[in-house]
Structures are given as structure tokens and as C-alpha cells.
C-alpha atoms as a PDB file:
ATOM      1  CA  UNK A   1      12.922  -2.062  21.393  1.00  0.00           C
ATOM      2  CA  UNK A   2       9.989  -4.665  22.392  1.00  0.00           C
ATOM      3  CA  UNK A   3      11.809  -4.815  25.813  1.00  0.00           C
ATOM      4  CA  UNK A   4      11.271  -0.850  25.631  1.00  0.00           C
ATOM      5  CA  UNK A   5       7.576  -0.979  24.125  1.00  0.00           C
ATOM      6  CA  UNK A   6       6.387  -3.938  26.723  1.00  0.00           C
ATOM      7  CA  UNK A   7       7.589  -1.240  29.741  1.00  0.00           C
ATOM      8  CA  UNK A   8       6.352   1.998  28.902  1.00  0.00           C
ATOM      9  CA  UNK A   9       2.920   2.902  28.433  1.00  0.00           C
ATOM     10  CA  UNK A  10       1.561   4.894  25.384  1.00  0.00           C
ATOM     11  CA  UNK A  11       1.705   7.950  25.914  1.00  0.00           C
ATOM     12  CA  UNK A  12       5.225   7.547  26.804  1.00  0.00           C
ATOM     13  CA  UNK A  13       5.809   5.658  23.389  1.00  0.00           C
ATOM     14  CA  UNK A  14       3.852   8.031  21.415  1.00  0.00           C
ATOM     15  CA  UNK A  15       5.624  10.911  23.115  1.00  0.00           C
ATOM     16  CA  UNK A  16       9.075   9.184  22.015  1.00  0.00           C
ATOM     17  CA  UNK A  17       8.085   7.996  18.213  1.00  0.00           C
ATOM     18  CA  UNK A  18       6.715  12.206  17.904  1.00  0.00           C
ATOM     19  CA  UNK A  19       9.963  13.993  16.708  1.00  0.00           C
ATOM     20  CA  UNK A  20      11.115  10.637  14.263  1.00  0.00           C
ATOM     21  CA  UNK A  21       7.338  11.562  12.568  1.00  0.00           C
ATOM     22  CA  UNK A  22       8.948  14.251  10.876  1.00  0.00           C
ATOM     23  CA  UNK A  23      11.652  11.915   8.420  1.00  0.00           C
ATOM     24  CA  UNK A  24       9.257   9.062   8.231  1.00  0.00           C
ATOM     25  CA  UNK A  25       5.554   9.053   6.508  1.00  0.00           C
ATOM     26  CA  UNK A  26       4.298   7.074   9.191  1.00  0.00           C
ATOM     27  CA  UNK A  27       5.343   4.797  12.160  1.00  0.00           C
ATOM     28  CA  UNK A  28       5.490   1.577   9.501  1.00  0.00           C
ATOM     29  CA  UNK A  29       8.270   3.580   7.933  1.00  0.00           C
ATOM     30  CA  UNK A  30       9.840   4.213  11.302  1.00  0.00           C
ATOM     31  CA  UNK A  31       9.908   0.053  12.253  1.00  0.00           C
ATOM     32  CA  UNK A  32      11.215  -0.606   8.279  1.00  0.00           C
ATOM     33  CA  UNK A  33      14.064   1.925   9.174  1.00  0.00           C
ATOM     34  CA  UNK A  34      14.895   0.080  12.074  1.00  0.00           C
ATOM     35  CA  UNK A  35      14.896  -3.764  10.739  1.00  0.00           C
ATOM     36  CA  UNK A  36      16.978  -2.513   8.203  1.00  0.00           C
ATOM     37  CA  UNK A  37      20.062  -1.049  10.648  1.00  0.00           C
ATOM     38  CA  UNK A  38      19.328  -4.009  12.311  1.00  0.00           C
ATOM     39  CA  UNK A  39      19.939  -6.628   9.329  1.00  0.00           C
ATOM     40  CA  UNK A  40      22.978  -3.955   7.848  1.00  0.00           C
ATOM     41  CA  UNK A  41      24.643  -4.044  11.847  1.00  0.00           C
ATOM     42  CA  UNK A  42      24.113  -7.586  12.259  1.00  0.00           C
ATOM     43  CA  UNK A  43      25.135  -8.902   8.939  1.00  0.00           C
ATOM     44  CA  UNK A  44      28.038  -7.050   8.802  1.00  0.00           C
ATOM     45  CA  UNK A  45      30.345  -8.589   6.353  1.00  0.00           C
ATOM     46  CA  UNK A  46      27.678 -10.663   4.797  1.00  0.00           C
ATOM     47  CA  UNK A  47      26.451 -10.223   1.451  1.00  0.00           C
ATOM     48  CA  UNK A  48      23.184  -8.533   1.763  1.00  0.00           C
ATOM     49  CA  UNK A  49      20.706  -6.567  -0.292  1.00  0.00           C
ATOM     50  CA  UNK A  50      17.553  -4.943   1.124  1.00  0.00           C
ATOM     51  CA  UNK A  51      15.092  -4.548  -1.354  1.00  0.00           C
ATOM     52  CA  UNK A  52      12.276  -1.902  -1.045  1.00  0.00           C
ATOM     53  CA  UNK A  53       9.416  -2.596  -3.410  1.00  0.00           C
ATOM     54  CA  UNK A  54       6.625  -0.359  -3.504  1.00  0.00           C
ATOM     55  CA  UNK A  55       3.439  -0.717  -1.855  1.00  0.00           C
ATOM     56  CA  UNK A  56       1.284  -3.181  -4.445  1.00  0.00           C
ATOM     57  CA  UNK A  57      -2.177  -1.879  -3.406  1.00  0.00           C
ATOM     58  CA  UNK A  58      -4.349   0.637  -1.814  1.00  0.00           C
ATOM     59  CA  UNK A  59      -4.864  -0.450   2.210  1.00  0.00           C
ATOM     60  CA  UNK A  60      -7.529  -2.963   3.047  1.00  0.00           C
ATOM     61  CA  UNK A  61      -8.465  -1.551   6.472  1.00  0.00           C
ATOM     62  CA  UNK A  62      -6.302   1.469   7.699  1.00  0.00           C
ATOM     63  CA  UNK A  63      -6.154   4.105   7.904  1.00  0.00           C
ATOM     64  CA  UNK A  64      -8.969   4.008   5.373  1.00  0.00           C
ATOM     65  CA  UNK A  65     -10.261   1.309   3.086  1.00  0.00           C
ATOM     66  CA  UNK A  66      -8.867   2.534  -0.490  1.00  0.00           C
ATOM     67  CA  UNK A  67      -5.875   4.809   1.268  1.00  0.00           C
ATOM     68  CA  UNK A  68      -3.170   5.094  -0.808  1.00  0.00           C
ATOM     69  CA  UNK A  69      -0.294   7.137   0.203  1.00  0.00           C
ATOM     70  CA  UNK A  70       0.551  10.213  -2.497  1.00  0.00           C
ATOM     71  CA  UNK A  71       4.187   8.712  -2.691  1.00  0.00           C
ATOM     72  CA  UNK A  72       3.135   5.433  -3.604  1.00  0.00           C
ATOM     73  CA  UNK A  73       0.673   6.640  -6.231  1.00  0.00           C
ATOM     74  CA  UNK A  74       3.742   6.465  -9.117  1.00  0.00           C
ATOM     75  CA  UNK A  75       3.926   2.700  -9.236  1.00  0.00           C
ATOM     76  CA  UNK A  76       1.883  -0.149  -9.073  1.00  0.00           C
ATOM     77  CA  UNK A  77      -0.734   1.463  -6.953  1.00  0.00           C
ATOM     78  CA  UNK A  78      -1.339   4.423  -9.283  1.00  0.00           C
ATOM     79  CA  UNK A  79      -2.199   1.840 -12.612  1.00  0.00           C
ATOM     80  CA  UNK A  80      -5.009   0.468 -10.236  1.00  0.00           C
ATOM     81  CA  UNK A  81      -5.937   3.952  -9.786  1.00  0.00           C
ATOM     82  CA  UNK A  82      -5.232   5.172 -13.498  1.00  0.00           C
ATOM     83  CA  UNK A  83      -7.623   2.341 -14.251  1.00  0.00           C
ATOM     84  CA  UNK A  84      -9.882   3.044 -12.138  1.00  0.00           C
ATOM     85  CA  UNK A  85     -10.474   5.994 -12.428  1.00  0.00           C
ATOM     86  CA  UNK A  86     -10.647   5.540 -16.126  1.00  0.00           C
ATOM     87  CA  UNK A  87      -7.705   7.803 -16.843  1.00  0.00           C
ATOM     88  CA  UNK A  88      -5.555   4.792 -18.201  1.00  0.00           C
ATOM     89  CA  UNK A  89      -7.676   3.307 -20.947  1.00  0.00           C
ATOM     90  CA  UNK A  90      -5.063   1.160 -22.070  1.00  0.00           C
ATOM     91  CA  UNK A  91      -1.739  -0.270 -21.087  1.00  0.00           C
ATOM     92  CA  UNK A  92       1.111  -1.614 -22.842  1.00  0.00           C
ATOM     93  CA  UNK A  93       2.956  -4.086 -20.977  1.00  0.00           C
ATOM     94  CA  UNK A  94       6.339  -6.487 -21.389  1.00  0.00           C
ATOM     95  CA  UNK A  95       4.909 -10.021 -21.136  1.00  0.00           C
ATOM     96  CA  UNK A  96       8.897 -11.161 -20.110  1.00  0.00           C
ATOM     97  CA  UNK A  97       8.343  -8.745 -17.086  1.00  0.00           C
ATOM     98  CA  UNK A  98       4.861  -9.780 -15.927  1.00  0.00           C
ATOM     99  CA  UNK A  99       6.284 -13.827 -15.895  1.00  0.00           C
ATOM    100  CA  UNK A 100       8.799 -12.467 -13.775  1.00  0.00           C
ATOM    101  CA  UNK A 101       6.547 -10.757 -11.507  1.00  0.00           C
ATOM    102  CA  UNK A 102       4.252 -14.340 -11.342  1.00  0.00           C
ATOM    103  CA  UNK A 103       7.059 -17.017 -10.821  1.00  0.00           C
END
């Protein structure tokens, strides 16, 4: 695929990525999709897990500073927004969870 990205211009990539736009949110989706047939071919026979977590925070730069995608709104992402927004005034939370998350 980088072989295939170096040799074709844009357009031509663009043109190619179009019709996978419609099962994937976005190209990053598209390339995640791909590591992971890569890692589940390669590895075959090897004990692996792929883990997905969701996205932690809004985007820094792009496509907007602040995006969050609708999907991702339900976890992590949509407390920061809850609080934000002031709709989540207070939160109870598992302290045995939250050392988890830190170490």
C-alpha cells in the first residue's frame, strides 16, 4: 500500500479510497481496518488481541479544533462535553478504575 500511494498521484488515490468512504467514517478508519488484517494475517497462530479504545478527546487541529465525531460522543469524549457544557454537574466515579486508567 505505500508502494501503491508513493506511485499514483491523488486524484488517483482519492478516486480509489471513494467507494471504501461508505463503511468507514473517515480515511483514519480505513488505514485502522487495514493494520488490523494486517496484524490478524501476519500473526496467524499467535495469540493476539486488538484493542479498540475510544477516541479520548475532541481533535486538536482537524478537521476542526473541538471536532468530535457523533460516534465517539458516548465515552470519554462526551464527559468532557457533558462537563462542558454544564449538562454533567457531577460525576460519580470508581477510584479502582481511574488507578487503572493512570498506571
Amino acid at each position: 500500500m505505500i508502494q501503491l500511494a508513493k506511485s499514483v498521484g491523488d486524484d488517483k488515490l482519492d478516486a480509489m479510497i471513494e467507494p471504501f468512504m461508505d463503511q468507514w467514517p473517515n480515511s483514519y478508519a480505513i488505514t485502522k481496518a487495514v493494520a488490523e488484517e494486517l496484524v490478524r494475517v501476519m500473526g496467524e497462530g499467535l495469540p493476539i488481541c486488538i484493542v479498540r479504545p475510544a477516541i479520548v478527546v475532541s481533535a486538536y487541529r482537524e478537521p476542526k479544533l473541538g471536532w468530535v465525531d457523533v460516534k465517539n460522543a458516548y465515552g470519554p469524549s462526551g464527559i468532557i462535553l457533558g462537563l462542558g457544557l454544564g449538562v454533567i454537574r457531577t460525576l460519580l466515579a470508581d477510584n479502582i478504575n481511574i488507578d487503572l486508567w493512570i498506571s
